[in-house]
Structure formats: structure tokens, C-alpha cells
C-alpha atoms as a PDB file:
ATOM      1  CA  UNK A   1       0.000   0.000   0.000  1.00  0.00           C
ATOM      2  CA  UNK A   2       2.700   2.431   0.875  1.00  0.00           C
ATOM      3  CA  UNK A   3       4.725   1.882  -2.428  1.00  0.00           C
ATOM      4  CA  UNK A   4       0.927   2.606  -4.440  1.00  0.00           C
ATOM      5  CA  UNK A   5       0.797   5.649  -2.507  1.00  0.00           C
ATOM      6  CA  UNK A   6       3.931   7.181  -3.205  1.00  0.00           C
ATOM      7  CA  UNK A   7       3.092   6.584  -6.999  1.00  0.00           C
ATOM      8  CA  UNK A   8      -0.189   8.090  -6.501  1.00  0.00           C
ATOM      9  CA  UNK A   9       1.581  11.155  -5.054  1.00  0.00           C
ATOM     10  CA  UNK A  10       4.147  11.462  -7.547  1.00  0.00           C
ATOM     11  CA  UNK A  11       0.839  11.485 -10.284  1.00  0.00           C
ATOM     12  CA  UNK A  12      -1.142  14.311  -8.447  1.00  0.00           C
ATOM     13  CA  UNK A  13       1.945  16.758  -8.524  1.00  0.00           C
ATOM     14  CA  UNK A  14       1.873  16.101 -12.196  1.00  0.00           C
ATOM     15  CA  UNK A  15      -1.181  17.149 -12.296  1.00  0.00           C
ATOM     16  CA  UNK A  16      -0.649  20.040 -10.053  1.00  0.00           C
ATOM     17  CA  UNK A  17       2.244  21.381 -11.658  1.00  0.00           C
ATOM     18  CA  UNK A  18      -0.094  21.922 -14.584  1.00  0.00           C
ATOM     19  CA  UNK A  19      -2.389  23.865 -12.609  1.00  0.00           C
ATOM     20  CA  UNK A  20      -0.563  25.578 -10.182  1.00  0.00           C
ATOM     21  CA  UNK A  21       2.216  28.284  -9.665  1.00  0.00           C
ATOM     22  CA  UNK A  22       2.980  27.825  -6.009  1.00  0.00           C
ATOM     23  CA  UNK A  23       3.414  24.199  -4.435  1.00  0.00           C
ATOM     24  CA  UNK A  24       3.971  24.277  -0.889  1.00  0.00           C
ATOM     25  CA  UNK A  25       4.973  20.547   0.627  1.00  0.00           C
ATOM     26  CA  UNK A  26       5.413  19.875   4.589  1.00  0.00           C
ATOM     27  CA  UNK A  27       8.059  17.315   4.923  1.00  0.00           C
ATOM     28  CA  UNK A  28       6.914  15.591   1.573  1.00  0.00           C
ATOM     29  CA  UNK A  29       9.195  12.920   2.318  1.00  0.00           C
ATOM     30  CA  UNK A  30       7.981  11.449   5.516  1.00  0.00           C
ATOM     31  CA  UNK A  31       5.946   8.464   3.681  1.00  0.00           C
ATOM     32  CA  UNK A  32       8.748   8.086   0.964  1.00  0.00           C
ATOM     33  CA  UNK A  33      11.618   5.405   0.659  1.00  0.00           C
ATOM     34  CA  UNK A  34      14.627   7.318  -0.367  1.00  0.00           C
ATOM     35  CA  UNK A  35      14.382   5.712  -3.979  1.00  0.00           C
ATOM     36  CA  UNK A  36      11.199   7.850  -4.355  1.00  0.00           C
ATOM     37  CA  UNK A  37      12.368  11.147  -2.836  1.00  0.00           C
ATOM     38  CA  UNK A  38      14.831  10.698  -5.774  1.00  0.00           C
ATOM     39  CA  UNK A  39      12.032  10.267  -8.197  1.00  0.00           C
ATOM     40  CA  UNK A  40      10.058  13.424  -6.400  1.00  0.00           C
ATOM     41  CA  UNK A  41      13.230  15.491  -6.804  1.00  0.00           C
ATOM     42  CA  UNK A  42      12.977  14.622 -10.475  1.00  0.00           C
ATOM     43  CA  UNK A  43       9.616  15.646 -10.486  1.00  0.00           C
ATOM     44  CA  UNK A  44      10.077  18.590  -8.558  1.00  0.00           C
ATOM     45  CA  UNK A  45      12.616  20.160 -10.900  1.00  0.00           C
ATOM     46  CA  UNK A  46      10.755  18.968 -13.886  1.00  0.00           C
ATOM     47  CA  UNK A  47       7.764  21.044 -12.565  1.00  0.00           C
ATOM     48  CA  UNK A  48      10.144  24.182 -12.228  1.00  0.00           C
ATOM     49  CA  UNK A  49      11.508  24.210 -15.002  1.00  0.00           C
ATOM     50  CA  UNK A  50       8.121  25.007 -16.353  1.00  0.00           C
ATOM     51  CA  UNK A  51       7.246  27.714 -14.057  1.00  0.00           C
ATOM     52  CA  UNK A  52       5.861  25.944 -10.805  1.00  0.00           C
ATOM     53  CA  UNK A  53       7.728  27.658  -7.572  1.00  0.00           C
ATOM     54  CA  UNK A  54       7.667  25.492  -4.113  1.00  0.00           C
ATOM     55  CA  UNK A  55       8.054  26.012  -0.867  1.00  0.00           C
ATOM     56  CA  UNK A  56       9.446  22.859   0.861  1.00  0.00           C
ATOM     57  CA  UNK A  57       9.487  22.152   4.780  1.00  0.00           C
ATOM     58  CA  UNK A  58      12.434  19.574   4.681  1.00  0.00           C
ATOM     59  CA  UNK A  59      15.121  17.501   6.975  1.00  0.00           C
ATOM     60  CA  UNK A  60      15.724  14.986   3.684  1.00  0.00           C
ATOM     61  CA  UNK A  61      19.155  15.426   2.613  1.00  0.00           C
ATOM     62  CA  UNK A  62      17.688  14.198  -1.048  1.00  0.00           C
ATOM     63  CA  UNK A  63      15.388  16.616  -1.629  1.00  0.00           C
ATOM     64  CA  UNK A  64      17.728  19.546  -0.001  1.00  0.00           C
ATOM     65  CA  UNK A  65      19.748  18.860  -3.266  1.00  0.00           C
ATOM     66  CA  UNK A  66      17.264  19.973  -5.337  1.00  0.00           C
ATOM     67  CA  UNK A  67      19.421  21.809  -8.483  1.00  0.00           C
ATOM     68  CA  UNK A  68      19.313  25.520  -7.976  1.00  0.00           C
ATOM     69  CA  UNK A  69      17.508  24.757  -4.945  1.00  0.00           C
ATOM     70  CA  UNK A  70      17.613  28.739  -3.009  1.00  0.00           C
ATOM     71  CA  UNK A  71      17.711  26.861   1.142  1.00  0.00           C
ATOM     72  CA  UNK A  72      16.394  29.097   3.836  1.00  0.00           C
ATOM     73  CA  UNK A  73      17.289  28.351   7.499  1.00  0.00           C
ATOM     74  CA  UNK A  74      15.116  29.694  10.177  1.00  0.00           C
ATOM     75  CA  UNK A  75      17.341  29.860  13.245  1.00  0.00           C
ATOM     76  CA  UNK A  76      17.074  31.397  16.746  1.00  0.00           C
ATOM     77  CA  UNK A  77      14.289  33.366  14.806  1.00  0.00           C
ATOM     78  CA  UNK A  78      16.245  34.410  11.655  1.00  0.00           C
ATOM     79  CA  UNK A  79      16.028  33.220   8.195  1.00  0.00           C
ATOM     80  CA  UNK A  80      19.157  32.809   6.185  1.00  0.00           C
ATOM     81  CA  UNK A  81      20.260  31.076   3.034  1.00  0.00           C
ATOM     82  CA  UNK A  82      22.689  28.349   3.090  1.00  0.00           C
ATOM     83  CA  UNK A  83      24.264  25.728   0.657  1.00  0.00           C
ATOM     84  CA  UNK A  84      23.733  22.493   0.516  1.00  0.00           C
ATOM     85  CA  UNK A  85      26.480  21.322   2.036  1.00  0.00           C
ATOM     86  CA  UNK A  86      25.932  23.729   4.722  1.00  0.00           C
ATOM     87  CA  UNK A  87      23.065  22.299   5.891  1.00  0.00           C
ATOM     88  CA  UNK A  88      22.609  19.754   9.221  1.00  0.00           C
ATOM     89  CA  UNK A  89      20.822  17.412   7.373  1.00  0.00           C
ATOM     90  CA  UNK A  90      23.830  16.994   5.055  1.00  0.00           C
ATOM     91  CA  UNK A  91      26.525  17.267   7.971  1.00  0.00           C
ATOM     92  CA  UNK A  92      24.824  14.632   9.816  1.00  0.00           C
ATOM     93  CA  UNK A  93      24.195  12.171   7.080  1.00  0.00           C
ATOM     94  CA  UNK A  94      27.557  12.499   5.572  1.00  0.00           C
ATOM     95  CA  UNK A  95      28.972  12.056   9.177  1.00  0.00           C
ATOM     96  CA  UNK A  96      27.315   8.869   9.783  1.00  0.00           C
ATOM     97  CA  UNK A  97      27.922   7.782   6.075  1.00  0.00           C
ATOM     98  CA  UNK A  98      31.515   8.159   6.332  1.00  0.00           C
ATOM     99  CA  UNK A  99      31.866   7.318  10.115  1.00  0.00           C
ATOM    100  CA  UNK A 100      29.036   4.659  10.836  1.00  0.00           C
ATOM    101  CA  UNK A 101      31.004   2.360  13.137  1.00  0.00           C
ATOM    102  CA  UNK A 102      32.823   4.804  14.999  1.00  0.00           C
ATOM    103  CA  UNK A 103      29.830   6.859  15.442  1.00  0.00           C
ATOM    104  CA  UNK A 104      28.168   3.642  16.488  1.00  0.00           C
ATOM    105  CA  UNK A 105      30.906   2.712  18.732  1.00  0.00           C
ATOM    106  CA  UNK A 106      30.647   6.118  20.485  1.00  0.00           C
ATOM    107  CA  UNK A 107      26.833   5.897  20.914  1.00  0.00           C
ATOM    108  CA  UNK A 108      26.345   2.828  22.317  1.00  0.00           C
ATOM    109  CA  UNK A 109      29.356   1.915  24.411  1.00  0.00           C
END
């Protein structure tokens, strides 16, 4: 069921996109396996390149990476832009990615 509703997503911002200038998505990638945030970033840019802006509420390091993606932070009540790679999501999943057993090791010993 999950995996049909993911597609079923991915076909209503299709048809969105065609109707709609502004898309605004709150953590879009909550019910999505990381295989189909990558397909929803496809969408996604597919949709802006013709003319559909979004506003995305996001921790997913996938759909951060969004190309030409402008990232606003909102911290200690300030909003600032950022790169990618400037972003905690990214920091932490590159730091477990590239430091999984010592990370692990430290955690749980």
C-alpha cells in the first residue's frame, strides 16, 4: 500500500504542476523510501523548469539537493540562506555515512 501511494503522489503533482504556480509541501518525504524522494526530486525540478515555484518544509538530505535549490534556514528566529552542504541534514548524514562504526561505537558503548 505504501509503495501505491507514493506513486499516486508522484501522479497528483503532475497534475498540479499543470495547474498551479505555487506548491507548498510539509516534509513531503515522511511516507517516501529514499528511492522515491529521488524520483520526487525529479519531479520537482521537472515542474520548475516550467514555471511551478515550491516552498518545501524539509530535513531529507535528497530533496535539499534539489538543483538551484535557493535553502532558507530559520534559526534562533532568523532566516538565512545556506548551501547544501551547509546544511545539518547533510553534515549529519555524511557524518554517519563516512563514520558509521565509529559513530556507532561512540553511541552505544
Amino acid at each position: 500500500m505504501k509503495n501505491h501511494m507514493g506513486k499516486v503522489s508522484l501522479h497528483l503533482l503532475k497534475i498540479i504542476c499543470n495547474q498551479t504556480d505555487y506548491i507548498f509541501f510539509d516534509e513531503p518525504e515522511a511516507a517516501l523510501s529514499p528511492q522515491r524522494q529521488l524520483t520526487l526530486l525529479m519531479e520537482i525540478a521537472a515542474c520548475a523548469r516550467q514555471g511551478s515555484q515550491f516552498i518545501i518544509v524539509t530535513h531529507s538530505p535528497i530533496l535539499l539537493g534539489i538543483p538551484n535549490a535557493e535553502i532558507l534556514l530559520f534559526d534562533d528566529g532568523a532566516i538565512h540562506t545556506c548551501e547544501y552542504e551547509e546544511t545539518e541534514s547533510y553534515m549529519v548524514t555524511e557524518m554517519f555515512i563516512n563514520n558509521r562504526e565509529q559513530l556507532l561505537h561512540r553511541l552505544f558503548s
